[in-house]
C-alpha atoms as a PDB file:
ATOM      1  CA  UNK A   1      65.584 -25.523 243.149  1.00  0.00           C
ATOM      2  CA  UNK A   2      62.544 -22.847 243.177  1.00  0.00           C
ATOM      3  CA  UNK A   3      65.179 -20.120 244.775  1.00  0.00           C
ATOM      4  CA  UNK A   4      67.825 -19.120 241.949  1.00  0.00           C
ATOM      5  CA  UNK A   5      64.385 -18.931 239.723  1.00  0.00           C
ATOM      6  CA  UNK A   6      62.716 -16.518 241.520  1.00  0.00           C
ATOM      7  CA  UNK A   7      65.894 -14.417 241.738  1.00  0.00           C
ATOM      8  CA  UNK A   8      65.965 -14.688 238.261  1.00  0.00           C
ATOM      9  CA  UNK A   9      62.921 -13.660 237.568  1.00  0.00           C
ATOM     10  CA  UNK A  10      62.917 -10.810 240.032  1.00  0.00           C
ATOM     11  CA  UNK A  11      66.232  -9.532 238.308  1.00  0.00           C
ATOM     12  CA  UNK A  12      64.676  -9.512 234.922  1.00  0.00           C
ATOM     13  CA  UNK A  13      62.021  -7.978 236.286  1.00  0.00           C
ATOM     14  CA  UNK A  14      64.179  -4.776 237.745  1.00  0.00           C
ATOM     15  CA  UNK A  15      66.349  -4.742 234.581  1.00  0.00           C
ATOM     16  CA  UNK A  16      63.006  -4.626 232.551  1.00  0.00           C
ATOM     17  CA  UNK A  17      61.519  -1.735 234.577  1.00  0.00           C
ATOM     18  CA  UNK A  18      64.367   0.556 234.731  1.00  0.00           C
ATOM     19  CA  UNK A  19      64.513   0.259 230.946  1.00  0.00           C
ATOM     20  CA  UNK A  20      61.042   1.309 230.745  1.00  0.00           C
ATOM     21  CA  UNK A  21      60.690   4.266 233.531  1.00  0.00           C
ATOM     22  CA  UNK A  22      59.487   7.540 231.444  1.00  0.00           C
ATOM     23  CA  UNK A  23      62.246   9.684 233.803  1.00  0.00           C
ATOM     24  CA  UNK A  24      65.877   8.552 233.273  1.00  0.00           C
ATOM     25  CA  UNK A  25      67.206  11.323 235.456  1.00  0.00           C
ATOM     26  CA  UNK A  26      68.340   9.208 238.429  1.00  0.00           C
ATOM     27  CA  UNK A  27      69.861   6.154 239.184  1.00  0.00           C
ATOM     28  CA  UNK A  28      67.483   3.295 239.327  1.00  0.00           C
ATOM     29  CA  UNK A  29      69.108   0.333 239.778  1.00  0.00           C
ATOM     30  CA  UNK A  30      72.319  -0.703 241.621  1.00  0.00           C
ATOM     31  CA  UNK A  31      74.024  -4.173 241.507  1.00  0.00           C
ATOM     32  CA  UNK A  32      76.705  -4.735 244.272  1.00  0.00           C
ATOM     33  CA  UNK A  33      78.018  -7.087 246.602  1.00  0.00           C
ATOM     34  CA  UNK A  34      80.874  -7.646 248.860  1.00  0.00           C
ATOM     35  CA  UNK A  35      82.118  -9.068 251.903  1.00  0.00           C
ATOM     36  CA  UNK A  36      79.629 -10.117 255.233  1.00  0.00           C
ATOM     37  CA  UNK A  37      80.869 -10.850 258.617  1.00  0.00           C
ATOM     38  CA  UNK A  38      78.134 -12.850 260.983  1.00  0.00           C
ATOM     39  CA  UNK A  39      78.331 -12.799 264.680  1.00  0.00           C
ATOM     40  CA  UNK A  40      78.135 -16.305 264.549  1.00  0.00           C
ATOM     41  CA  UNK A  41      79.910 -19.351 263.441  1.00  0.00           C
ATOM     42  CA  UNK A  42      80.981 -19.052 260.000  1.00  0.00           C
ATOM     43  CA  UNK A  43      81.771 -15.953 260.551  1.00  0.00           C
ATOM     44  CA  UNK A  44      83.347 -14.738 256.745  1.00  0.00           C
ATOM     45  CA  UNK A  45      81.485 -15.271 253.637  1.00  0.00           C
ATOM     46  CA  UNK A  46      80.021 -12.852 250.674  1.00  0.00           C
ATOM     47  CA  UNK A  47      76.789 -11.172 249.774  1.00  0.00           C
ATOM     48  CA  UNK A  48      75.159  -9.960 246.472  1.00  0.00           C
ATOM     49  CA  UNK A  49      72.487  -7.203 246.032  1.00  0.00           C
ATOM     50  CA  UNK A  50      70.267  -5.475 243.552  1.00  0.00           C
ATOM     51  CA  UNK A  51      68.016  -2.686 244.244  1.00  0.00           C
ATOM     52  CA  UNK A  52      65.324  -0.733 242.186  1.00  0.00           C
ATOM     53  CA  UNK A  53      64.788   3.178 243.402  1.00  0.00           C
ATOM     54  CA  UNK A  54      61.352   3.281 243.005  1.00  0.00           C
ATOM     55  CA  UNK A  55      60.604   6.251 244.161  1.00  0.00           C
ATOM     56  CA  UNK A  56      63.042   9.627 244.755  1.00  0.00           C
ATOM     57  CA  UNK A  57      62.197  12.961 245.933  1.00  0.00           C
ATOM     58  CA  UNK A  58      64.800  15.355 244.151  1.00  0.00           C
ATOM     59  CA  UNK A  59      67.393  16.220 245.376  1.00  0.00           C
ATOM     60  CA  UNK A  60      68.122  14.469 248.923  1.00  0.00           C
ATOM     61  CA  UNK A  61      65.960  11.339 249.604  1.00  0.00           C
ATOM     62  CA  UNK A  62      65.133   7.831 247.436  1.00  0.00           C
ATOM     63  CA  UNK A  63      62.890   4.797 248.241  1.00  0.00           C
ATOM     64  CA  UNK A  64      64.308   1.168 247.095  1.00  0.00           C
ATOM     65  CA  UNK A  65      63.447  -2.071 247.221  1.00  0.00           C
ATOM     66  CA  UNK A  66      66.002  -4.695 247.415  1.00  0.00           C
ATOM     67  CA  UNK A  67      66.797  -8.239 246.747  1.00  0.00           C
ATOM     68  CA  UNK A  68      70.095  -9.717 248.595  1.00  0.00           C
ATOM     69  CA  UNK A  69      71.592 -12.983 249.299  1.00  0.00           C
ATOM     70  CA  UNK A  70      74.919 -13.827 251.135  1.00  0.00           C
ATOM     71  CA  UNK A  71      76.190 -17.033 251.071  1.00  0.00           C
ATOM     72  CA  UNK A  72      79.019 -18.807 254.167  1.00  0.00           C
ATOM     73  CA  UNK A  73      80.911 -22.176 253.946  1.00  0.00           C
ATOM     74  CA  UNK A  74      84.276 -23.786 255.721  1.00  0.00           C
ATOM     75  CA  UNK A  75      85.140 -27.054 256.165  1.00  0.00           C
ATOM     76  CA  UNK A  76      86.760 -27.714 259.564  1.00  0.00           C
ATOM     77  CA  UNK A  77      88.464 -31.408 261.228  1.00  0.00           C
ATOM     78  CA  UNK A  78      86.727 -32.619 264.714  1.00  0.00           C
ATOM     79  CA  UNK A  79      88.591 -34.911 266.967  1.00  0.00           C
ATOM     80  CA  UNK A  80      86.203 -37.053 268.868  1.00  0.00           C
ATOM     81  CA  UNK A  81      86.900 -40.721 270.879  1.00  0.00           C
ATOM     82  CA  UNK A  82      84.606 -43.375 270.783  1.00  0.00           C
ATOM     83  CA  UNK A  83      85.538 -46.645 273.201  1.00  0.00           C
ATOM     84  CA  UNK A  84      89.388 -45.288 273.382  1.00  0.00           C
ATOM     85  CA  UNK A  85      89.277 -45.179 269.786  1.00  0.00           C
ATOM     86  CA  UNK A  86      90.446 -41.485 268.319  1.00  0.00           C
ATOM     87  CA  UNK A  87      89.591 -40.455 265.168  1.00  0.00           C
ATOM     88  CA  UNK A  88      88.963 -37.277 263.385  1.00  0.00           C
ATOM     89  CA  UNK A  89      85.792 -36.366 261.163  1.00  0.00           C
ATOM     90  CA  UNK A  90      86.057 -33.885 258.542  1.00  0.00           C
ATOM     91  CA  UNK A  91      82.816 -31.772 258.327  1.00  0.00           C
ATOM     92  CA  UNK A  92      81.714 -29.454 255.793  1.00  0.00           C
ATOM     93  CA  UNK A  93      79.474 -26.083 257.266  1.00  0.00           C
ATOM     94  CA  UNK A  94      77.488 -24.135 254.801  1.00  0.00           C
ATOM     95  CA  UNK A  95      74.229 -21.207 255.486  1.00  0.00           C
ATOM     96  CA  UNK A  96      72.996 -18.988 252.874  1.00  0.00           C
ATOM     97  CA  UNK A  97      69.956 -16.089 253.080  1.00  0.00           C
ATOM     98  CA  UNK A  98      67.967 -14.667 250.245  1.00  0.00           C
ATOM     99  CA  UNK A  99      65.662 -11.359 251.259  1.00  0.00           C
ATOM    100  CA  UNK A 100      64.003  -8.772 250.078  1.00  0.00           C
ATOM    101  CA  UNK A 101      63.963  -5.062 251.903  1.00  0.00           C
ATOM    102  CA  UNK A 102      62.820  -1.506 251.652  1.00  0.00           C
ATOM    103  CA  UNK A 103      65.195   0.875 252.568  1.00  0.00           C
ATOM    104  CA  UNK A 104      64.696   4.792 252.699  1.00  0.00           C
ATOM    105  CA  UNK A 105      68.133   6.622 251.943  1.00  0.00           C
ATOM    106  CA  UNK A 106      68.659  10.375 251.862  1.00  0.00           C
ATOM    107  CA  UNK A 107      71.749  12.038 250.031  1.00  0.00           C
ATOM    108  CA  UNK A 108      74.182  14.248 252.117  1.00  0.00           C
ATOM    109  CA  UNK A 109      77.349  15.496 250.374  1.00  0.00           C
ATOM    110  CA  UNK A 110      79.621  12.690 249.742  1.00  0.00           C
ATOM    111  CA  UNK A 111      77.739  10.248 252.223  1.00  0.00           C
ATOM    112  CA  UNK A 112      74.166   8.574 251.506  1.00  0.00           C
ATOM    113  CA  UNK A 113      73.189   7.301 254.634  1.00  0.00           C
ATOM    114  CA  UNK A 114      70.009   4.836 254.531  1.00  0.00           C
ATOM    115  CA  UNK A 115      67.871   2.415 257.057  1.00  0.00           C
ATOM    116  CA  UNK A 116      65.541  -0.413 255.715  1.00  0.00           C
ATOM    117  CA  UNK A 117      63.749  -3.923 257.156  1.00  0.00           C
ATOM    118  CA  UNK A 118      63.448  -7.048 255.657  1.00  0.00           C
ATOM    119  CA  UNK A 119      62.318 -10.526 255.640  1.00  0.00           C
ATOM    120  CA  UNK A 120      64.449 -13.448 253.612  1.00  0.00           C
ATOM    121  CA  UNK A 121      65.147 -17.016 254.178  1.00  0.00           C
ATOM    122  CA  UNK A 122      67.619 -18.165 256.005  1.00  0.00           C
ATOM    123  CA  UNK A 123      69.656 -21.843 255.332  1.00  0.00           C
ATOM    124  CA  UNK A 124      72.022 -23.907 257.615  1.00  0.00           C
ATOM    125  CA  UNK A 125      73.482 -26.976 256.825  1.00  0.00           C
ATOM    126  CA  UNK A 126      76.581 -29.030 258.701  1.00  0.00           C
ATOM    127  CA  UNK A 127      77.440 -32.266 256.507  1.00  0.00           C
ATOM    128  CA  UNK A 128      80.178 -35.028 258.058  1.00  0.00           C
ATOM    129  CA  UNK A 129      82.145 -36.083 255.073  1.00  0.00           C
ATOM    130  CA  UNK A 130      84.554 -39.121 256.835  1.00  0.00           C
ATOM    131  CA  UNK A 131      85.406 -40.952 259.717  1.00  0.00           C
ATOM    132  CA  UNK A 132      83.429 -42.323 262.281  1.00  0.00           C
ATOM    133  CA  UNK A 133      79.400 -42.053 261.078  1.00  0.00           C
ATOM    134  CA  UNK A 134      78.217 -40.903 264.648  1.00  0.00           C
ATOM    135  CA  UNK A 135      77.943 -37.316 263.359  1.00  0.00           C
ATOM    136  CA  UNK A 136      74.711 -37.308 260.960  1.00  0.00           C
ATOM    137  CA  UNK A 137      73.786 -34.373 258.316  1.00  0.00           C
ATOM    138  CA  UNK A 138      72.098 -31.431 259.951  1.00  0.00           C
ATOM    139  CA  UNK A 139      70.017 -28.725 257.941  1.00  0.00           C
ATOM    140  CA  UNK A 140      67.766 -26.462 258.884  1.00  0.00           C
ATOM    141  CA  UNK A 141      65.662 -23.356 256.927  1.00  0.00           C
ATOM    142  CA  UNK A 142      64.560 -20.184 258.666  1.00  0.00           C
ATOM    143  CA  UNK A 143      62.611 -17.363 257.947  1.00  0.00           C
ATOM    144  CA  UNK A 144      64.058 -14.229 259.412  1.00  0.00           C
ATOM    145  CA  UNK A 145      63.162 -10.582 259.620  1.00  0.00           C
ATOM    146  CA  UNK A 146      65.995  -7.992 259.931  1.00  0.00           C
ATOM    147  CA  UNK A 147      66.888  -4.252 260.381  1.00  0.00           C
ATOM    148  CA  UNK A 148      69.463  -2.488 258.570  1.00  0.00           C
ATOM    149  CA  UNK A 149      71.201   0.672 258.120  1.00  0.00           C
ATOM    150  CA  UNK A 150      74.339   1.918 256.865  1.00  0.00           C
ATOM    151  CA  UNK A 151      75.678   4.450 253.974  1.00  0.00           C
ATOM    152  CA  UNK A 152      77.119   4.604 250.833  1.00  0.00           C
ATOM    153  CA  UNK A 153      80.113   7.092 250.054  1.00  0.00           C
ATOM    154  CA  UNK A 154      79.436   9.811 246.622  1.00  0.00           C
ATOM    155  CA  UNK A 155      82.274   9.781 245.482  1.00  0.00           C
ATOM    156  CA  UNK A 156      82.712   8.379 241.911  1.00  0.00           C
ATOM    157  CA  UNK A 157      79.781   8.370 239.685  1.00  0.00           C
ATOM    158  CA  UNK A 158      78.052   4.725 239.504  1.00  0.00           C
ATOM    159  CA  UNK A 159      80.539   3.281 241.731  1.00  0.00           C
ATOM    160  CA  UNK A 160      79.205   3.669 245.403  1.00  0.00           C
ATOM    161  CA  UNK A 161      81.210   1.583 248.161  1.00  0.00           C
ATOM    162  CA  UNK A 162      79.049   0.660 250.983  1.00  0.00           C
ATOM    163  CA  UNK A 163      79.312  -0.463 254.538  1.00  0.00           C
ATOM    164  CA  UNK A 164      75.450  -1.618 256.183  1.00  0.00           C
ATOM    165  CA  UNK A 165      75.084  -3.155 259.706  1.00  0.00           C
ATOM    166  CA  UNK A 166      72.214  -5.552 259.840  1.00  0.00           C
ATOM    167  CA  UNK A 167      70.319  -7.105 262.655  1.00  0.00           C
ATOM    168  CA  UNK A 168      68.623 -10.509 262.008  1.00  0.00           C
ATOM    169  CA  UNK A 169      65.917 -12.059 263.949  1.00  0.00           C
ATOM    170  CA  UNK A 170      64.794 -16.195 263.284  1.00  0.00           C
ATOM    171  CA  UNK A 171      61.403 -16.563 263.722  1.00  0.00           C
ATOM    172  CA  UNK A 172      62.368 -20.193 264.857  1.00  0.00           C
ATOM    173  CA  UNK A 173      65.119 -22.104 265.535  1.00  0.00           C
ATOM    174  CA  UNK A 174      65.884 -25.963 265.631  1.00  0.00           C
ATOM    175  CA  UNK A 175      69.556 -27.432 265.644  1.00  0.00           C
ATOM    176  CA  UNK A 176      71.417 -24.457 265.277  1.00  0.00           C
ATOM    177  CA  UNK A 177      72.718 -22.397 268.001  1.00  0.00           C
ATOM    178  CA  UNK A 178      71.767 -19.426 267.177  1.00  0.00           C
ATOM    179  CA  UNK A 179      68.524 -17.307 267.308  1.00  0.00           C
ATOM    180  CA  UNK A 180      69.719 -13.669 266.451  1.00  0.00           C
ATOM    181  CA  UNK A 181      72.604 -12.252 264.375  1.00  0.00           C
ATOM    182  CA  UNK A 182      74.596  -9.474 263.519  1.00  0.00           C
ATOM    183  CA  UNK A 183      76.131  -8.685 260.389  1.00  0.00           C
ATOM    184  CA  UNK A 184      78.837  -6.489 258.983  1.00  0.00           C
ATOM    185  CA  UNK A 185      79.011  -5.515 255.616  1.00  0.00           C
ATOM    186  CA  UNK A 186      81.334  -4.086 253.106  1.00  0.00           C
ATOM    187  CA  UNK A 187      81.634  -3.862 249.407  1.00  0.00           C
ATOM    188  CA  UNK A 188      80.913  -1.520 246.322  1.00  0.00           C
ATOM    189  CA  UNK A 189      77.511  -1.082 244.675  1.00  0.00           C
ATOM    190  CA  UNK A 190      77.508   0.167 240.572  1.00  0.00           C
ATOM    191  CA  UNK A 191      74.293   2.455 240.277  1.00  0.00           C
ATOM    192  CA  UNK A 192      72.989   2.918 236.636  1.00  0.00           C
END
């Protein structure tokens, strides 16, 4: 799978930059995650993050690039009748995005408000696991652009809980239901 390689790589990359960045004075790189709620079906799941600060204008405002991924799955029964015949199927429902964004963030007291936008990658998949075979395997990958803001709170050094509402956009949709989202966010970022 070409996917967890490239996040690999890009991590690697990050770690190996902020290691070698002439001016130490700021925090360059944050790893977080935490827990995403969709406006759509499979609604709970969890989301990882790491960001570079490329660029920061002392004392208030910072320019980052970011690599994120969430990932959503629940299994769930479906009663269906075929020729007076009930039965149930059990059906597993999995999705998971990887994208990159640039977000602009200033620093206000304890809060660091920020905006960004984004493109990723965007995966759906519904597989029936038993019963009646009339229900085939579904899955379905989308490239999607989003805006985001939210904020992070100052209040403990390296340790920055977050909360970020993001807006997602498919460029084009096939079986799934769904052609724009909304996401909730919340969870803790460590900034070194």
């Amino acid at each position: 799978m070409r996917i967890p390689a490239i996040i690999l790589y890009t991590a690697l990359l990050l770690l190996f930059m902020s290691f070698s960045s002439p001016d130490d004075g700021y925090a360059q790189v944050g790893i977080g995650g935490g827990l995403d709620i969709r406006s759509e079906e499979l609604t709970n799941g969890y989301g990882v993050r790491l960001e570079y600060t490329f660029f920061k204008l002392p004392p208030i405002a910072d320019f980052r690039f970011r690599l994120h991924g969430s990932y959503f799955y629940e299994e769930s029964a479906i009663q269906s009748e075929v020729n007076g015949l009930r039965s149930t199927v059990t059906q597993s429902s999995s999705a998971f995005d990887v994208g990159v964004a640039v977000l602009a963030g200033v620093n206000i007291g304890m809060i660091g408000p920020y905006a960004g936008v984004g493109l990723g990658v965007d995966s759906s998949e519904i597989n029936p696991r038993q019963g009646i075979t009339q229900y085939s395997r579904i899955k379905e990958e989308n490239i999607f652009w989003n805006v985001l803001f939210g904020a992070e709170l100052e209040m403990i050094p390296y340790v920055k809980p977050f909360f970020e509402y993001r807006f997602m956009h498919l460029f084009q949709t096939g079986n799934i239901d769904f052609k724009e989202s909304e996401r909730l966010s919340l969870g803790v970022v460590f900034r070194f």
